[in-house]
C-alpha atoms as a PDB file:
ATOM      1  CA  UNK A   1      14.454  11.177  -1.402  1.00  0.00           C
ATOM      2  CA  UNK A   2      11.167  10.516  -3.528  1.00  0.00           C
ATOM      3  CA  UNK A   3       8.934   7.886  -3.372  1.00  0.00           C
ATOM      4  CA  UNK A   4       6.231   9.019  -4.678  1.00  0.00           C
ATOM      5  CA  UNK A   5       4.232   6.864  -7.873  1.00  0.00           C
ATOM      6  CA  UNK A   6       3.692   7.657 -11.148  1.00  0.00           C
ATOM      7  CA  UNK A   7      -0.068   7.176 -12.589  1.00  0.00           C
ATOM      8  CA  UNK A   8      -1.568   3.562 -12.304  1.00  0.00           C
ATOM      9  CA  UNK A   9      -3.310   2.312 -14.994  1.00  0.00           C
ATOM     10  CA  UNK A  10      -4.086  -1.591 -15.899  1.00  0.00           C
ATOM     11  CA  UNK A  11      -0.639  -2.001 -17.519  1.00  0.00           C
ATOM     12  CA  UNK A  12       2.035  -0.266 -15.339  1.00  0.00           C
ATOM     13  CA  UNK A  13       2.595   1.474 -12.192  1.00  0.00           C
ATOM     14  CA  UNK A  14       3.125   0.867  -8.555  1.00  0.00           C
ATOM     15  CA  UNK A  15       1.493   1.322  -5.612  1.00  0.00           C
ATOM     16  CA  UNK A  16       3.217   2.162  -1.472  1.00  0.00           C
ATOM     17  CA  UNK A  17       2.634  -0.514   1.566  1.00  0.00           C
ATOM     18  CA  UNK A  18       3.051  -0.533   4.725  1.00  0.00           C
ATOM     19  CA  UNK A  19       2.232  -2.775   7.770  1.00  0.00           C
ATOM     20  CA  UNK A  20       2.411  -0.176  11.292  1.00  0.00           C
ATOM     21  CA  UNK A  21       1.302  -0.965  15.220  1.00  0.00           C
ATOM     22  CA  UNK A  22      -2.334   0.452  15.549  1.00  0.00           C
ATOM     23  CA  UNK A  23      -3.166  -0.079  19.350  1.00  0.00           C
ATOM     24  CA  UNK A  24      -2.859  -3.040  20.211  1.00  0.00           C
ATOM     25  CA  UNK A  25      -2.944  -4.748  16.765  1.00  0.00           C
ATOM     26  CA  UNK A  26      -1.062  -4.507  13.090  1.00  0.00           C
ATOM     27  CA  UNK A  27      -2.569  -2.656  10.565  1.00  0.00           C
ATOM     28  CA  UNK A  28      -1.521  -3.259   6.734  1.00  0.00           C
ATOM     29  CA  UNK A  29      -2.026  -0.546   4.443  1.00  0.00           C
ATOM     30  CA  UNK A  30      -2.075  -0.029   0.108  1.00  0.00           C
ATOM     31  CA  UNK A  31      -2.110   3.575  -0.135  1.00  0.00           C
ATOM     32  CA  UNK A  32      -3.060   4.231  -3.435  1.00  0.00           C
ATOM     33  CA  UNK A  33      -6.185   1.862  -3.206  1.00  0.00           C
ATOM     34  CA  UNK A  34      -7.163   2.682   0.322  1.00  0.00           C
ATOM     35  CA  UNK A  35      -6.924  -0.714   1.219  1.00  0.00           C
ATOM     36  CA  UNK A  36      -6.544  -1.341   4.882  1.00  0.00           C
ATOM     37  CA  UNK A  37      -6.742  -4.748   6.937  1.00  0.00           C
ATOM     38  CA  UNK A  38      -5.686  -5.639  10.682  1.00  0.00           C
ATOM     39  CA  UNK A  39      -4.708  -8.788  12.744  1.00  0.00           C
ATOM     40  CA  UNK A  40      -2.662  -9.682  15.792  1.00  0.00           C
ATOM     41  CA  UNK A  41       0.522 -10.692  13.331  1.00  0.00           C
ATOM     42  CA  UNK A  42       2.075  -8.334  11.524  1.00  0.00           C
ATOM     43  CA  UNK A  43       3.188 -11.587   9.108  1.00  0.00           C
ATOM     44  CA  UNK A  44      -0.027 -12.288   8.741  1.00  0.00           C
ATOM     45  CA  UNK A  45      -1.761  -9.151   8.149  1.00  0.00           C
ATOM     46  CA  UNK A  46       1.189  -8.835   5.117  1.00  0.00           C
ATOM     47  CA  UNK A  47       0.453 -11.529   3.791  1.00  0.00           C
ATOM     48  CA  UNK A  48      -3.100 -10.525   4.136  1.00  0.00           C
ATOM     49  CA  UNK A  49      -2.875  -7.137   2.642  1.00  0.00           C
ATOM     50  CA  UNK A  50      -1.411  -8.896  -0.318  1.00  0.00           C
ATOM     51  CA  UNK A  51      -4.116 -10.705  -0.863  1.00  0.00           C
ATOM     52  CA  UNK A  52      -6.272  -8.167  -0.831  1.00  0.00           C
ATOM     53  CA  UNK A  53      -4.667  -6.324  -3.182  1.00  0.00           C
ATOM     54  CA  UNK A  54      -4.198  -8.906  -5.778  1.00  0.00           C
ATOM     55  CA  UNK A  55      -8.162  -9.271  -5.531  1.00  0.00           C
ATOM     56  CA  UNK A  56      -8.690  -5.548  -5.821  1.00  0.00           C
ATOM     57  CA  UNK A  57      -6.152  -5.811  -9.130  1.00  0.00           C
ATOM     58  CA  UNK A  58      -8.268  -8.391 -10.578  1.00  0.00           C
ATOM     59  CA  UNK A  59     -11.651  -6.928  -9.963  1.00  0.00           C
ATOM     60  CA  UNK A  60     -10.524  -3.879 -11.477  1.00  0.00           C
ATOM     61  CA  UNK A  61      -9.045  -5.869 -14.891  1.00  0.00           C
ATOM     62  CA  UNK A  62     -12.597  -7.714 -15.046  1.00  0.00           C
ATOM     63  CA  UNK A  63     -14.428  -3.990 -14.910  1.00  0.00           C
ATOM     64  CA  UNK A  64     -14.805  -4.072 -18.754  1.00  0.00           C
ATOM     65  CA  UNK A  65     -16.876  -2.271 -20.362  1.00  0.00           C
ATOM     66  CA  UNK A  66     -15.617   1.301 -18.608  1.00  0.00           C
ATOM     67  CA  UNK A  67     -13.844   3.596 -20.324  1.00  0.00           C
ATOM     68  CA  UNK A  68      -9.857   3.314 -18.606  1.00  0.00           C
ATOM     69  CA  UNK A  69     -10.010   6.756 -17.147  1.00  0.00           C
ATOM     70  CA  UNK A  70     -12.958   5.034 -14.786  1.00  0.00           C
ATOM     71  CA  UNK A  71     -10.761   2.208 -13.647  1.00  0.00           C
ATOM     72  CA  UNK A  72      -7.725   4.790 -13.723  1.00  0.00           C
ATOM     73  CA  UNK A  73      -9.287   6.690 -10.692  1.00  0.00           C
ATOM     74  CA  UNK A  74      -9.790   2.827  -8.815  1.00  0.00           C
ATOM     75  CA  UNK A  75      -5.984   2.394  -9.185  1.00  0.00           C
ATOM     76  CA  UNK A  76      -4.788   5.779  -8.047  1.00  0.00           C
ATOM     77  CA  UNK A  77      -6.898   6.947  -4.629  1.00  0.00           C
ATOM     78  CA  UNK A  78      -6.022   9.748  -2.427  1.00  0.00           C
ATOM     79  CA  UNK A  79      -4.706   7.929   1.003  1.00  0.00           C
ATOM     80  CA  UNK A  80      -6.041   9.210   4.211  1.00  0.00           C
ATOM     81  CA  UNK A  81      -3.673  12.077   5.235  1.00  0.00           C
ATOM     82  CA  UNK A  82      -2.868  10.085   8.711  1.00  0.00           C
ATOM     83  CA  UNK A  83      -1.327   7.196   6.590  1.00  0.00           C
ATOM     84  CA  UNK A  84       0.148   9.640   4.128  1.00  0.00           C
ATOM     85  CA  UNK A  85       2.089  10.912   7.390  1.00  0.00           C
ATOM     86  CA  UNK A  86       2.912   7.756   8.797  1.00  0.00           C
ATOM     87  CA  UNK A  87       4.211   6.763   5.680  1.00  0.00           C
ATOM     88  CA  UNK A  88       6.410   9.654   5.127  1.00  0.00           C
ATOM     89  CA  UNK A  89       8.000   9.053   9.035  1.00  0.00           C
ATOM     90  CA  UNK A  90       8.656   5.851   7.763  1.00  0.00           C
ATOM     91  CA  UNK A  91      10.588   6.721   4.163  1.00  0.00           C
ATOM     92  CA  UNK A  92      12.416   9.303   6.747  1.00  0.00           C
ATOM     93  CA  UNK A  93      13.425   6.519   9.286  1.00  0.00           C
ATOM     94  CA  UNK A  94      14.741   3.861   6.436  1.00  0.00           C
ATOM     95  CA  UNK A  95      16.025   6.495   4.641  1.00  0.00           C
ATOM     96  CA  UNK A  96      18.509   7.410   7.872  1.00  0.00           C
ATOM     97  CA  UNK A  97      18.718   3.699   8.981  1.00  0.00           C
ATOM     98  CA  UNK A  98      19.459   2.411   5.998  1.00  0.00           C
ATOM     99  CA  UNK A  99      16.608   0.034   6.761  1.00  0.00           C
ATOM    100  CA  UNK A 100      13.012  -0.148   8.341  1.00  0.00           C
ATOM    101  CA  UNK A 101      12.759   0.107  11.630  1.00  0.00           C
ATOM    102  CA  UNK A 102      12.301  -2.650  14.237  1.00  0.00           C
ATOM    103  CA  UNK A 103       9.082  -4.521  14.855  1.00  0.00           C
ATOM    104  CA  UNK A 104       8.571  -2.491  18.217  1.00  0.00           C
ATOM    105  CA  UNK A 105       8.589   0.865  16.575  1.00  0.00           C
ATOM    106  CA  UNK A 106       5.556   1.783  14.756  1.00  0.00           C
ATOM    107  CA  UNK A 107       6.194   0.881  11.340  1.00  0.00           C
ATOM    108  CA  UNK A 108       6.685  -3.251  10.893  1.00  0.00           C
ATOM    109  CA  UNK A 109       7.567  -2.840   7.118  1.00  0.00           C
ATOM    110  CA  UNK A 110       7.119  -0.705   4.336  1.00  0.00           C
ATOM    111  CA  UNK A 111       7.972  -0.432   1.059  1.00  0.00           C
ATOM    112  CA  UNK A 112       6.394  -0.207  -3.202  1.00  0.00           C
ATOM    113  CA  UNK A 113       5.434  -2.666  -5.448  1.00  0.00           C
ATOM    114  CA  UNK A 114       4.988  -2.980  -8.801  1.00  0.00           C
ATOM    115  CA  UNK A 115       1.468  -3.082 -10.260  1.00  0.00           C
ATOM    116  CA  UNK A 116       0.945  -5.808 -12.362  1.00  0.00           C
ATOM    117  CA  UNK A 117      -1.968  -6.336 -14.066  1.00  0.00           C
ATOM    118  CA  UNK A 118      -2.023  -8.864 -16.955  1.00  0.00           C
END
């Protein structure tokens, strides 16, 4: 069971997600760019993290003029270790189910996407 992700750059690579019950609201959170939002939905904050990302994607493919080692790091960040753990509960869980676990356990939805930047 691996789900780990090979090196970002601008033209390939992938990055994990995952939307979990923080309190009493929904976090959503892109690991590999330390991008985190919250909200009361857990649909929304998806569709919010997302969005995010997509706007993180483009700022880093307008960051011209550095050298793609610079924007490599951007694409590639060390997640906090308490999400890396969460995240690894929740590979563990689907992995056993057979599917994520229900919207009153901790973890919403989780899952990797492919990086696309054109």
């Amino acid at each position: 069971m691996c789900y780990s992700i090979a090196m970002n750059t601008l033209k390939s690579g992938g990055y994990r997600w995952m939307i979990l019950k923080e309190s009493d609201s929904w976090l959503g959170v892109a690991l590999e760019f330390n991008i985190v939002v919250d909200g009361s939905d857990p649909r929304v904050v998806e569709a919010e993290l997302q969005e995010a990302v997509l706007g993180y994607l483009e700022s880093a493919k307008k960051a011209r003029g550095f050298r793609p080692q610079q924007i490599n790091v951007l694409l590639n960040q060390k997640a906090e270790e308490e999400y890396e753990s969460r995240w690894k509960r929740a590979m563990q869980a689907k992995h056993i189910a057979k599917s994520i676990p229900s919207p009153f356990t901790e973890v919403y939805k989780a899952g990797i996407s492919n990086l696309v930047v054109d």
